[in-house]
Each structure stands twice: as C-alpha cells, then as structure tokens.
PDB file of N, CA and C in Angstrom:
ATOM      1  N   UNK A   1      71.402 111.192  85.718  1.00  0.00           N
ATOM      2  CA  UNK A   1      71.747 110.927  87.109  1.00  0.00           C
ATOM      3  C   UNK A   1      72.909 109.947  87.129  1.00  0.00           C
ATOM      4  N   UNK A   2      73.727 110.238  87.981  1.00  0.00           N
ATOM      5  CA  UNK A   2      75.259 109.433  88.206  1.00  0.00           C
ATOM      6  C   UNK A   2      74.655 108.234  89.720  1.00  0.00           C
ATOM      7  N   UNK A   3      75.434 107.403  89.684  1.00  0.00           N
ATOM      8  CA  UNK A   3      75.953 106.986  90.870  1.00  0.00           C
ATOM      9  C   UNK A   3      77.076 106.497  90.959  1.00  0.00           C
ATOM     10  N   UNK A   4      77.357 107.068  92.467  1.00  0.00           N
ATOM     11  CA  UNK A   4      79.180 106.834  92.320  1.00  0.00           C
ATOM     12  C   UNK A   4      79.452 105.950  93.565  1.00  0.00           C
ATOM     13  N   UNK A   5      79.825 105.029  93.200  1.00  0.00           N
ATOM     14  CA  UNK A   5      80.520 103.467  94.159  1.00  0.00           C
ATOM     15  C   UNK A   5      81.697 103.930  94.489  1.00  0.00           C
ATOM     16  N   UNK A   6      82.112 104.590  95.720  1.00  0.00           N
ATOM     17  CA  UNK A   6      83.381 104.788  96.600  1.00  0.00           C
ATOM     18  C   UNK A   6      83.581 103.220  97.267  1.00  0.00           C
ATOM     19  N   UNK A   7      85.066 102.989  97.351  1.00  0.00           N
ATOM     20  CA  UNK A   7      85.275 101.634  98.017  1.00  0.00           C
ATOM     21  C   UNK A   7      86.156 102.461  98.793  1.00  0.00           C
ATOM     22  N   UNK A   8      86.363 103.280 100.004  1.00  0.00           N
ATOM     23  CA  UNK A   8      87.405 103.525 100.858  1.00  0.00           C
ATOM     24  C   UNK A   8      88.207 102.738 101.591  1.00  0.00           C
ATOM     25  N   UNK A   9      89.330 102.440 101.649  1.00  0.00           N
ATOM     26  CA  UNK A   9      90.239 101.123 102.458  1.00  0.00           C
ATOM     27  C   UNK A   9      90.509 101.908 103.381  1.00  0.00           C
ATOM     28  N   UNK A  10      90.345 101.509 104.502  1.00  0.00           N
ATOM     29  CA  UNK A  10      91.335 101.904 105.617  1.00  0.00           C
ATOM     30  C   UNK A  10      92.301 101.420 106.183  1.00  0.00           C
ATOM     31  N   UNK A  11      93.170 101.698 107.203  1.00  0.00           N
ATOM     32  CA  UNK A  11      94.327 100.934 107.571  1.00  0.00           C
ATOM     33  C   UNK A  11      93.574  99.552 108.903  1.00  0.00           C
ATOM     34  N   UNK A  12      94.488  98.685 108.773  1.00  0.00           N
ATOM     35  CA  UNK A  12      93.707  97.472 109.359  1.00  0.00           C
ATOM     36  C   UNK A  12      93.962  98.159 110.895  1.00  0.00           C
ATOM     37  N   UNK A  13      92.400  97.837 111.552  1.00  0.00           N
ATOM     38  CA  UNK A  13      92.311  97.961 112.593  1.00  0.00           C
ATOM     39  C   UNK A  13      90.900  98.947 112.536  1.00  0.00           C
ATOM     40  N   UNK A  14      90.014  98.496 113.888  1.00  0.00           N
ATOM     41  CA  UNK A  14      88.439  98.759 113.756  1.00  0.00           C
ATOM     42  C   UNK A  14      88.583 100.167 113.940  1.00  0.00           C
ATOM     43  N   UNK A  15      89.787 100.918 114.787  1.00  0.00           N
ATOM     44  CA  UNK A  15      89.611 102.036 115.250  1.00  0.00           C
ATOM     45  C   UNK A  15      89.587 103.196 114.199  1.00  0.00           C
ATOM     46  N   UNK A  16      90.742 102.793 112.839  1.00  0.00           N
ATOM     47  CA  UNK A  16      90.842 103.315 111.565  1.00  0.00           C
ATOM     48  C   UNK A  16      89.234 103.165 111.173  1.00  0.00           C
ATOM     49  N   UNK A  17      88.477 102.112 111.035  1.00  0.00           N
ATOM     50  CA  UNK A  17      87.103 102.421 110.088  1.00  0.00           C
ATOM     51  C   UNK A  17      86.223 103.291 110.702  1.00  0.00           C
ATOM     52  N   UNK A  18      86.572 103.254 112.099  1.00  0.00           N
ATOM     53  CA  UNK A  18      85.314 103.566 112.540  1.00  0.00           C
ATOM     54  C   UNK A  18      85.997 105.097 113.242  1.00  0.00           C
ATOM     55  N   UNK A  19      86.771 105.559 113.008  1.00  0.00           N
ATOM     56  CA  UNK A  19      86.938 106.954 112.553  1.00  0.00           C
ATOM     57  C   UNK A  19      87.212 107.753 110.867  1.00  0.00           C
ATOM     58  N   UNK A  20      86.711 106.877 109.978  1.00  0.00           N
ATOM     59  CA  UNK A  20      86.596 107.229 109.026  1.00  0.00           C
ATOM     60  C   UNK A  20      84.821 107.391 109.161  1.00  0.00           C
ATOM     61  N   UNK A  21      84.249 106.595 109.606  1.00  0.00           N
ATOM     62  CA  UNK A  21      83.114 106.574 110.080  1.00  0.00           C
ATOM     63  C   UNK A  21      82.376 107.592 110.958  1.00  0.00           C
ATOM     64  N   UNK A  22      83.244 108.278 111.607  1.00  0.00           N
ATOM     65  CA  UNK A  22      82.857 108.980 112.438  1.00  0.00           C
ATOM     66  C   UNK A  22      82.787 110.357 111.930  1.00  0.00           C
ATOM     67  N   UNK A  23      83.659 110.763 110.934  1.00  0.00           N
ATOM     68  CA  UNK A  23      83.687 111.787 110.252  1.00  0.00           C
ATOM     69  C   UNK A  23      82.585 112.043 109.532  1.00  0.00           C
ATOM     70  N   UNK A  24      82.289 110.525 108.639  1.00  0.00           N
ATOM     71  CA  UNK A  24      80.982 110.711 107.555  1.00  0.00           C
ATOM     72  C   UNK A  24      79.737 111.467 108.565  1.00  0.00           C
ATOM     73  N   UNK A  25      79.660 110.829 109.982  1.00  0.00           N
ATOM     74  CA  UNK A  25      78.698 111.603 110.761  1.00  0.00           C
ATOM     75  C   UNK A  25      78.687 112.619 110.776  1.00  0.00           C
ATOM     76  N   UNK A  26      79.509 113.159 110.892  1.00  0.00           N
ATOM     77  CA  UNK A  26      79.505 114.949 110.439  1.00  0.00           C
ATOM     78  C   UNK A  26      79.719 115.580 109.160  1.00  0.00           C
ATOM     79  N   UNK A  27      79.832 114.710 108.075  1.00  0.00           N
ATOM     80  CA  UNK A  27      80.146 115.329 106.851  1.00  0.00           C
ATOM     81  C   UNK A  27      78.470 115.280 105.843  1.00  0.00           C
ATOM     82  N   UNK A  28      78.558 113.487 106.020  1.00  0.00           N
ATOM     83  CA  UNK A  28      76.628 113.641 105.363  1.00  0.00           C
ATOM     84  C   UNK A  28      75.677 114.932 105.566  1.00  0.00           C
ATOM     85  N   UNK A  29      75.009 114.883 106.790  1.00  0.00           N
ATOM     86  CA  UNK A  29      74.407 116.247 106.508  1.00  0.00           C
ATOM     87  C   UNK A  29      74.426 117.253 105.657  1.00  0.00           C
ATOM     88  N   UNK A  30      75.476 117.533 105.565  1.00  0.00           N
ATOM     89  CA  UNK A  30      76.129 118.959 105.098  1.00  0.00           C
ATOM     90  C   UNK A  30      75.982 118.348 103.405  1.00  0.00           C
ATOM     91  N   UNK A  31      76.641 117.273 102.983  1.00  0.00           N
ATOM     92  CA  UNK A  31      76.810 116.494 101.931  1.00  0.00           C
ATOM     93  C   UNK A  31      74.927 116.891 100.951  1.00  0.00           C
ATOM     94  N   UNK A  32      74.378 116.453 101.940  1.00  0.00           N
ATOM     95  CA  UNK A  32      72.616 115.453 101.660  1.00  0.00           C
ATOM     96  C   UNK A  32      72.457 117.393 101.153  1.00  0.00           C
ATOM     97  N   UNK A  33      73.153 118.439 101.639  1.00  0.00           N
ATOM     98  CA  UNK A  33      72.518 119.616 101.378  1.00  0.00           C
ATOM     99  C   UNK A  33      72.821 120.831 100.028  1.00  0.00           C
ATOM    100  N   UNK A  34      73.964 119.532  99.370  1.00  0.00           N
ATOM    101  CA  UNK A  34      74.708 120.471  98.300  1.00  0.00           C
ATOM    102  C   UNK A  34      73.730 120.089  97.190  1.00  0.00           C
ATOM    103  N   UNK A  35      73.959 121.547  96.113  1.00  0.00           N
ATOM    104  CA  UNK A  35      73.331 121.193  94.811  1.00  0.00           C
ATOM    105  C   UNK A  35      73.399 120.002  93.774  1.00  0.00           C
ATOM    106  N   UNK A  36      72.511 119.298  93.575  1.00  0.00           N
ATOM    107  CA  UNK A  36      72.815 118.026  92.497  1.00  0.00           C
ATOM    108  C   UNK A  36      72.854 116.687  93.546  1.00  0.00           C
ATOM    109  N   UNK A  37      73.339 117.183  94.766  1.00  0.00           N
ATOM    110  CA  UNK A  37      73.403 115.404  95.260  1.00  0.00           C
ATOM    111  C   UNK A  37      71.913 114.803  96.037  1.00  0.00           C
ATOM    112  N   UNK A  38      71.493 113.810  95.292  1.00  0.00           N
ATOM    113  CA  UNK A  38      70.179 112.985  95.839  1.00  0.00           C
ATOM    114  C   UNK A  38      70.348 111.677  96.786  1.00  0.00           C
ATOM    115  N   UNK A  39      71.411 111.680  97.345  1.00  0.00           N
ATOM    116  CA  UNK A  39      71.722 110.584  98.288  1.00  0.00           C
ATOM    117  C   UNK A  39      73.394 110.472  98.020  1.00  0.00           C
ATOM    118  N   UNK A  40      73.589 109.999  99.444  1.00  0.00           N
ATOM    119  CA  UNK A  40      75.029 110.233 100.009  1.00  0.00           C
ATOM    120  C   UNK A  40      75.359 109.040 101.793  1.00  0.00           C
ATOM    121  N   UNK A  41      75.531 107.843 100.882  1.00  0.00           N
ATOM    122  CA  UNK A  41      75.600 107.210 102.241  1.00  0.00           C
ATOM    123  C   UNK A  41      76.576 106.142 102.401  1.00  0.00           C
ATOM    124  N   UNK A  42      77.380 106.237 103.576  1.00  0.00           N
ATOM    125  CA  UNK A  42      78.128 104.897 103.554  1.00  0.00           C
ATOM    126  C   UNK A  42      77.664 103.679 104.288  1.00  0.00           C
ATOM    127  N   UNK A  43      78.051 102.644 103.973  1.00  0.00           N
ATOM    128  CA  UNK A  43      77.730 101.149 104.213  1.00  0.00           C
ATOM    129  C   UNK A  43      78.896 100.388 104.379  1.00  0.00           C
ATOM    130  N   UNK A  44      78.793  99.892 105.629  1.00  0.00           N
ATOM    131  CA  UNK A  44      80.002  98.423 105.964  1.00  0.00           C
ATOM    132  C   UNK A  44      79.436  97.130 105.652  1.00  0.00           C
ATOM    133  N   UNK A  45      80.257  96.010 105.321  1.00  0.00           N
ATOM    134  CA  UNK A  45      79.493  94.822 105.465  1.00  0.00           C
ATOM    135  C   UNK A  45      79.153  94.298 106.438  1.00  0.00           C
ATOM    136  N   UNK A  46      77.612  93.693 105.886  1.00  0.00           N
ATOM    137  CA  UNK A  46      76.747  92.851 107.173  1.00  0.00           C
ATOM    138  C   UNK A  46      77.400  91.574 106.944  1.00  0.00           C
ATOM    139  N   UNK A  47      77.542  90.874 108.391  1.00  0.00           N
ATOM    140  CA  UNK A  47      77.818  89.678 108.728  1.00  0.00           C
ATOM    141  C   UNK A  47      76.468  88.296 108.416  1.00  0.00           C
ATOM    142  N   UNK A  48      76.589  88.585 106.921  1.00  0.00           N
ATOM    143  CA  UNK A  48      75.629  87.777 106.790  1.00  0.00           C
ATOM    144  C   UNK A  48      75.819  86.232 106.981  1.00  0.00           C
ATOM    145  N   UNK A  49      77.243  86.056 106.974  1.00  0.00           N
ATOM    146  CA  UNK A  49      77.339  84.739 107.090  1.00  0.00           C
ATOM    147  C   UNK A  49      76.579  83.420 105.878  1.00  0.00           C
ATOM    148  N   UNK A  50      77.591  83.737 104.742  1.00  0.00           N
ATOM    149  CA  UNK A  50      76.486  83.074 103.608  1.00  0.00           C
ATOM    150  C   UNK A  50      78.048  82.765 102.766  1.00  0.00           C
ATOM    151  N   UNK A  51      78.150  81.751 102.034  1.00  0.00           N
ATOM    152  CA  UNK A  51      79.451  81.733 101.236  1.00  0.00           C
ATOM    153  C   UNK A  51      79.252  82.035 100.567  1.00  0.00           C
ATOM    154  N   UNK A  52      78.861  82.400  99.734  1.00  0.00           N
ATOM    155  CA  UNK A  52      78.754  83.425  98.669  1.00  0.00           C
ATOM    156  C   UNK A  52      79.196  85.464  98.386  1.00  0.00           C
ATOM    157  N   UNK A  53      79.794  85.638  99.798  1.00  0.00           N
ATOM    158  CA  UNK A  53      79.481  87.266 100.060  1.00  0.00           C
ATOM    159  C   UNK A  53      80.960  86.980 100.048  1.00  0.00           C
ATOM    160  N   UNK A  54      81.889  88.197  99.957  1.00  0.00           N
ATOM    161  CA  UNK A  54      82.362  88.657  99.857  1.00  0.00           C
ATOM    162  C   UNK A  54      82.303  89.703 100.947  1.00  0.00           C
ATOM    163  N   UNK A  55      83.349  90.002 101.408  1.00  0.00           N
ATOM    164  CA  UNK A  55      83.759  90.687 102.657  1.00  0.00           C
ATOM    165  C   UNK A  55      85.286  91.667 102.530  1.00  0.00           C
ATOM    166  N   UNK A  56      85.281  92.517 102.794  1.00  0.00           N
ATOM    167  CA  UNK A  56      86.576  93.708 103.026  1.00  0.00           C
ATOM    168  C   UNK A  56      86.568  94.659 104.736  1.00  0.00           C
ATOM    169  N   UNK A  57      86.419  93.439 105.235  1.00  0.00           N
ATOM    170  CA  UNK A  57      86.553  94.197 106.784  1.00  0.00           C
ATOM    171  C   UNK A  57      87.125  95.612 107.459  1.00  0.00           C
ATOM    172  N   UNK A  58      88.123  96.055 106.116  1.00  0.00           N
ATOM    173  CA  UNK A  58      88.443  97.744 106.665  1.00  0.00           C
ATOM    174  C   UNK A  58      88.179  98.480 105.008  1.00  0.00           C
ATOM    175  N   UNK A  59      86.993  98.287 104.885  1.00  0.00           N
ATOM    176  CA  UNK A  59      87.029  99.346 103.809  1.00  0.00           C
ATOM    177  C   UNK A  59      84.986  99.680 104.061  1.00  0.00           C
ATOM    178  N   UNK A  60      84.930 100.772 103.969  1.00  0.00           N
ATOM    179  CA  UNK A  60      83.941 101.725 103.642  1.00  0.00           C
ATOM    180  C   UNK A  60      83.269 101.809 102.133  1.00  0.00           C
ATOM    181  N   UNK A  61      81.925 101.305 102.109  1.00  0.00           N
ATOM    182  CA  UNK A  61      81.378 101.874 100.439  1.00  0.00           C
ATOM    183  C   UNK A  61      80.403 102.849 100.757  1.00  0.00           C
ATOM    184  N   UNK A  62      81.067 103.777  99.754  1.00  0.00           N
ATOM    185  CA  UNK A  62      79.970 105.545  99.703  1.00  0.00           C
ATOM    186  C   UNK A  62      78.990 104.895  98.361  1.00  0.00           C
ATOM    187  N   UNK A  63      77.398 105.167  98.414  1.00  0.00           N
ATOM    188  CA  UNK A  63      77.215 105.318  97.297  1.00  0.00           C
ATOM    189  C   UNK A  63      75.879 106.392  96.994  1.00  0.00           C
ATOM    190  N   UNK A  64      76.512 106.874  96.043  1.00  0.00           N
ATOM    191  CA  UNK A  64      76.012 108.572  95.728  1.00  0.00           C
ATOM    192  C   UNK A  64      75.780 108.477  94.697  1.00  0.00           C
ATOM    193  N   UNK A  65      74.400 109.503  94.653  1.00  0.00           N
ATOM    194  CA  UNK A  65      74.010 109.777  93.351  1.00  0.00           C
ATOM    195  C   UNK A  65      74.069 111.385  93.390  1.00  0.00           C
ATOM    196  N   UNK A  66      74.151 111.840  91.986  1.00  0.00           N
ATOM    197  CA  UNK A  66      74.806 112.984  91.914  1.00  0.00           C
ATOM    198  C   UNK A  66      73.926 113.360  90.147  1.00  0.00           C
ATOM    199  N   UNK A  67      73.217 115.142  90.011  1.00  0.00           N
ATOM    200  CA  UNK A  67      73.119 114.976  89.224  1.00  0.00           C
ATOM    201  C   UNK A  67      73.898 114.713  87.988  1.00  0.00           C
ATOM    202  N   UNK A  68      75.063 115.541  88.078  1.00  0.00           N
ATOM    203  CA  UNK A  68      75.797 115.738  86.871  1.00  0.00           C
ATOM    204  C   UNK A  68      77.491 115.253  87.652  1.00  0.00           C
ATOM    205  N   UNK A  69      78.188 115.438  86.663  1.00  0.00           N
ATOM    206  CA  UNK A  69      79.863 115.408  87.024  1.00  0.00           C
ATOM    207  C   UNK A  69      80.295 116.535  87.600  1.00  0.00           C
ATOM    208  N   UNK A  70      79.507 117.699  86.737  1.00  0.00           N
ATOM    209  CA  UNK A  70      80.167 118.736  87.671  1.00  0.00           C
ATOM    210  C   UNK A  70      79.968 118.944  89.128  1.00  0.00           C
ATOM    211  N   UNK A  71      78.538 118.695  89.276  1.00  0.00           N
ATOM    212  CA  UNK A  71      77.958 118.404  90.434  1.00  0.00           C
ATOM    213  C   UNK A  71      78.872 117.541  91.592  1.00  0.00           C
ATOM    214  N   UNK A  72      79.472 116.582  91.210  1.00  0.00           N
ATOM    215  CA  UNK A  72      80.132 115.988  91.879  1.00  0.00           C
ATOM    216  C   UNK A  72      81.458 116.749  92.251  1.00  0.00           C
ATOM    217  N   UNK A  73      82.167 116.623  91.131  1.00  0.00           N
ATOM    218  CA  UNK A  73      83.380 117.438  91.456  1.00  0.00           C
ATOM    219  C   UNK A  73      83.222 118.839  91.722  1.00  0.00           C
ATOM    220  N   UNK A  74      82.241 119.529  91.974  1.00  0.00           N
ATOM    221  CA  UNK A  74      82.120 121.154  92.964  1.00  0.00           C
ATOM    222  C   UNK A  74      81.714 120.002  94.246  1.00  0.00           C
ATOM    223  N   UNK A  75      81.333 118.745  94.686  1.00  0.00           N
ATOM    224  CA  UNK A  75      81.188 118.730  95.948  1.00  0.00           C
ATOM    225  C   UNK A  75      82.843 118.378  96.373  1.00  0.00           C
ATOM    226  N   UNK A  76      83.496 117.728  95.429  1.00  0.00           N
ATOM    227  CA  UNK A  76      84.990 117.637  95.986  1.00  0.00           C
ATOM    228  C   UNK A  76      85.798 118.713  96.666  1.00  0.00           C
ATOM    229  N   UNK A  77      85.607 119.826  96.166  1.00  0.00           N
ATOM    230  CA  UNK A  77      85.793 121.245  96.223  1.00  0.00           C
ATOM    231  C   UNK A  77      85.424 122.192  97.815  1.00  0.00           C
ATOM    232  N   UNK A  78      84.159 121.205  98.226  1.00  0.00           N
ATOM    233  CA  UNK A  78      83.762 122.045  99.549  1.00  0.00           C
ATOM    234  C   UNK A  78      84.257 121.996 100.642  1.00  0.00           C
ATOM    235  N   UNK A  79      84.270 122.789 101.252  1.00  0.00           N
ATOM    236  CA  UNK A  79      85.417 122.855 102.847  1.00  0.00           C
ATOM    237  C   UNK A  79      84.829 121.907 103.751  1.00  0.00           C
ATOM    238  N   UNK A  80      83.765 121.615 103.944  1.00  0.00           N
ATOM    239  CA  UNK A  80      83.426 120.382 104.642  1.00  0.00           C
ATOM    240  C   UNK A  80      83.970 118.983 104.337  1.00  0.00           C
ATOM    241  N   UNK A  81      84.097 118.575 102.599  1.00  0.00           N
ATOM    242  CA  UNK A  81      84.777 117.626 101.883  1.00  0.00           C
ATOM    243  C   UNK A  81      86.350 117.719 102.511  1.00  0.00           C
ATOM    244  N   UNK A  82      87.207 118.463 102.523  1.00  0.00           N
ATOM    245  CA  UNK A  82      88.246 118.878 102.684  1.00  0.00           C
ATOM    246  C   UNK A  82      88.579 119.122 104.069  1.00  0.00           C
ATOM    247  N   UNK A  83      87.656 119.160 104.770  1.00  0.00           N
ATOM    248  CA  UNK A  83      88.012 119.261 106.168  1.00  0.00           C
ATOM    249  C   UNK A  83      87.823 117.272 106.315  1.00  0.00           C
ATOM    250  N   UNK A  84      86.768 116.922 106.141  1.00  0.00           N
ATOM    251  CA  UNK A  84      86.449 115.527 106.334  1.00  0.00           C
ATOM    252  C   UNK A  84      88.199 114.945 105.795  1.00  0.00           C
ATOM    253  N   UNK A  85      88.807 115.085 104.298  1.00  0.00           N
ATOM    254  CA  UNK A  85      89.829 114.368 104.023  1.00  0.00           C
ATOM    255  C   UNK A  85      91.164 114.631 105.132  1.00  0.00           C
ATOM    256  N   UNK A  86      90.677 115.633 105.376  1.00  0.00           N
ATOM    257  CA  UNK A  86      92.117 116.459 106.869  1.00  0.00           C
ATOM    258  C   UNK A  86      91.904 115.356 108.246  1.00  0.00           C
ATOM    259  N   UNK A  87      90.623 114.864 108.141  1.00  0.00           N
ATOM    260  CA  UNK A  87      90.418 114.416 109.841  1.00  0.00           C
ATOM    261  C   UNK A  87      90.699 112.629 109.450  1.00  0.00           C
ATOM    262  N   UNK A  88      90.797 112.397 108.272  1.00  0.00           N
ATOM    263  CA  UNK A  88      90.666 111.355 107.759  1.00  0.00           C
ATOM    264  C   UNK A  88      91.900 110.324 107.148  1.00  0.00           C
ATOM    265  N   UNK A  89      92.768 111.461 106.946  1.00  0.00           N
ATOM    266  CA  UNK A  89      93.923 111.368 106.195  1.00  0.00           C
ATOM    267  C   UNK A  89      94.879 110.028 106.725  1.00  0.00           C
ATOM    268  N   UNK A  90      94.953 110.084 108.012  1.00  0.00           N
ATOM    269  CA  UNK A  90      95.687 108.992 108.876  1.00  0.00           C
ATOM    270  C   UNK A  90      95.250 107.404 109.030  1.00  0.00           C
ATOM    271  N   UNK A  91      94.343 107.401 108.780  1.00  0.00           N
ATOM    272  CA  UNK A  91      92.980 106.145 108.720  1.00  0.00           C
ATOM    273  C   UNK A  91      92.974 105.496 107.130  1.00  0.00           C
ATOM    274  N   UNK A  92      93.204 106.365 106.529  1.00  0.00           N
ATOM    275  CA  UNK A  92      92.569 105.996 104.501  1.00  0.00           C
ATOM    276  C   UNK A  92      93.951 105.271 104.223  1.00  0.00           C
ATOM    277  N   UNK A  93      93.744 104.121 103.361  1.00  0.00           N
ATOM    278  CA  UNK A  93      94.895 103.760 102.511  1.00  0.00           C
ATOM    279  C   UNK A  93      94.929 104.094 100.808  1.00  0.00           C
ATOM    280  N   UNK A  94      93.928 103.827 100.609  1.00  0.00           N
ATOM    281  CA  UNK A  94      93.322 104.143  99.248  1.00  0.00           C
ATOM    282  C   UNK A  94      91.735 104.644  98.830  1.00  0.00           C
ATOM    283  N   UNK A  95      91.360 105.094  97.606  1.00  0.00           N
ATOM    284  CA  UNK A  95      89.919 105.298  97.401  1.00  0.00           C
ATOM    285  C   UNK A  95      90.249 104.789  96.059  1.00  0.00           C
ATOM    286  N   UNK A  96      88.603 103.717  95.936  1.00  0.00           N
ATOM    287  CA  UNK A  96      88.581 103.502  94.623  1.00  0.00           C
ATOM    288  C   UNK A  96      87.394 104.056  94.335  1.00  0.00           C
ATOM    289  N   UNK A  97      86.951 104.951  93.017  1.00  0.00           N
ATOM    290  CA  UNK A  97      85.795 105.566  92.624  1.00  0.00           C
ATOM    291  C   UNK A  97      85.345 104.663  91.534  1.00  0.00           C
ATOM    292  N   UNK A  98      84.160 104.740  91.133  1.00  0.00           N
ATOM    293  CA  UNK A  98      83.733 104.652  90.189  1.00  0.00           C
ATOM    294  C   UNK A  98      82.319 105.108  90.068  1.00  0.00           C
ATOM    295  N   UNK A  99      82.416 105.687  88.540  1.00  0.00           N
ATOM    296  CA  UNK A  99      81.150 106.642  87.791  1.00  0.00           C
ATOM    297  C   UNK A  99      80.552 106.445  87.140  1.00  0.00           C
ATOM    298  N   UNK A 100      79.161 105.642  87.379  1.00  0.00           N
ATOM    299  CA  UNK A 100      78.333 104.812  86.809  1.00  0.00           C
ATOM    300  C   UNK A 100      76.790 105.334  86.360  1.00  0.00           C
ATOM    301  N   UNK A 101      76.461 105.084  85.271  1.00  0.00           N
ATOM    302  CA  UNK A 101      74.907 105.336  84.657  1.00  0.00           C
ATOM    303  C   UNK A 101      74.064 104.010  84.494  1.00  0.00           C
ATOM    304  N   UNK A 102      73.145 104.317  84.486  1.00  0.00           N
ATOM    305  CA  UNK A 102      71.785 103.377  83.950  1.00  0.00           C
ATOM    306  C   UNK A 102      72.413 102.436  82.871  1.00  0.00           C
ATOM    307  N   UNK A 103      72.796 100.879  83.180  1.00  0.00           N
ATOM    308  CA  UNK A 103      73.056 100.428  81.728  1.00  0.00           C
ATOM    309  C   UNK A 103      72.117 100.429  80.729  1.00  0.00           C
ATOM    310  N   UNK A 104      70.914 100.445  81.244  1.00  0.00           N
ATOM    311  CA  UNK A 104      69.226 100.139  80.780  1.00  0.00           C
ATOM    312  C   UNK A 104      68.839 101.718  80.278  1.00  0.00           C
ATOM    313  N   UNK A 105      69.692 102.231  80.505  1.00  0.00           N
ATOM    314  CA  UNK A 105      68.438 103.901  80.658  1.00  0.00           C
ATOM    315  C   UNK A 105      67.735 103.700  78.608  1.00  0.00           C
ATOM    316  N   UNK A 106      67.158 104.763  78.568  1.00  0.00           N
ATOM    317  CA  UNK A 106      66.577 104.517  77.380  1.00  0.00           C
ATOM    318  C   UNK A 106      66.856 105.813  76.349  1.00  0.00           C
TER     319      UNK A 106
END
C-alpha cells in the first residue's frame, strides 16, 4: 500500500483555493470509486493557533492511499482526473507529490 502526500499551491487569494476545492467536490467521489484507491482526501490547515504549526494558507494537501503505482498512475489517466486539471488549471501554481511506504512495514 502507497500513500501519496500531494501539497497543491495555489495562486494567492481564497477564491483560487477554494475553487481548487470545489472541483475536489466533484472529483472525490468518482476518485473513492477507481480500482486500487482506499482513500482520497484533501485537507487545509486548521487555525490551530499554536507556535509550533506551520501554515501554507494557499496550498491544498491530497492524501491517498493507493494500492500499487500503477494504480495510481491509471488514476492520472482518467477523464474525471483530467477534466478536474482543465477546471483547475488557472488556480494551481505548482504540485508537489510524494510516494511514500511503511518505514516500519516488516
């Protein structure tokens, strides 16, 4: 099992996140229903108000688990994925991925 830490940046301004946001609303579903993926969700930061946190006010984290690689990259592939990057395109500055396993597994 994978999990994959998306950090999406968007362009500054709430209206950019929260139409990157608005898309995931229509893309998850569809996402939660492809082969291999066991969770698919994005998260903004909570205003926890603690010095210790760390904060990125226009960026989006996806984090997905996926069985395999291929698994992942056939979901890159789907017209829902690809329609989501079309509605999205104007809002995104960058994506950072990363493809992570169990450091512990056995």
């Amino acid at each position: 099992m994978l999990t994959v830490l998306a950090e999406i940046r968007t362009r500054p301004g709430i209206h950019h996140r929260q139409a990157v946001i608005d898309s995931f609303a229509v893309a998850v579903p569809l996402v939660l229903k492809e082969e291999g993926c066991h969770g698919y969700q994005p998260l903004v930061d909570h205003a926890a108000n603690v010095a210790f946190q760390t904060t990125a006010p226009d960026s989006i984290f996806m984090i997905e688990k996926w069985e395999t690689a291929a698994h992942l990259e056939a979901h890159l592939q789907t017209a829902h994925m690809k329609e989501h990057h079309e509605r999205v395109k104007d809002s995104v500055l960058d994506v950072h991925i990363h493809i992570l396993e169990d450091a512990l597994k056995a």
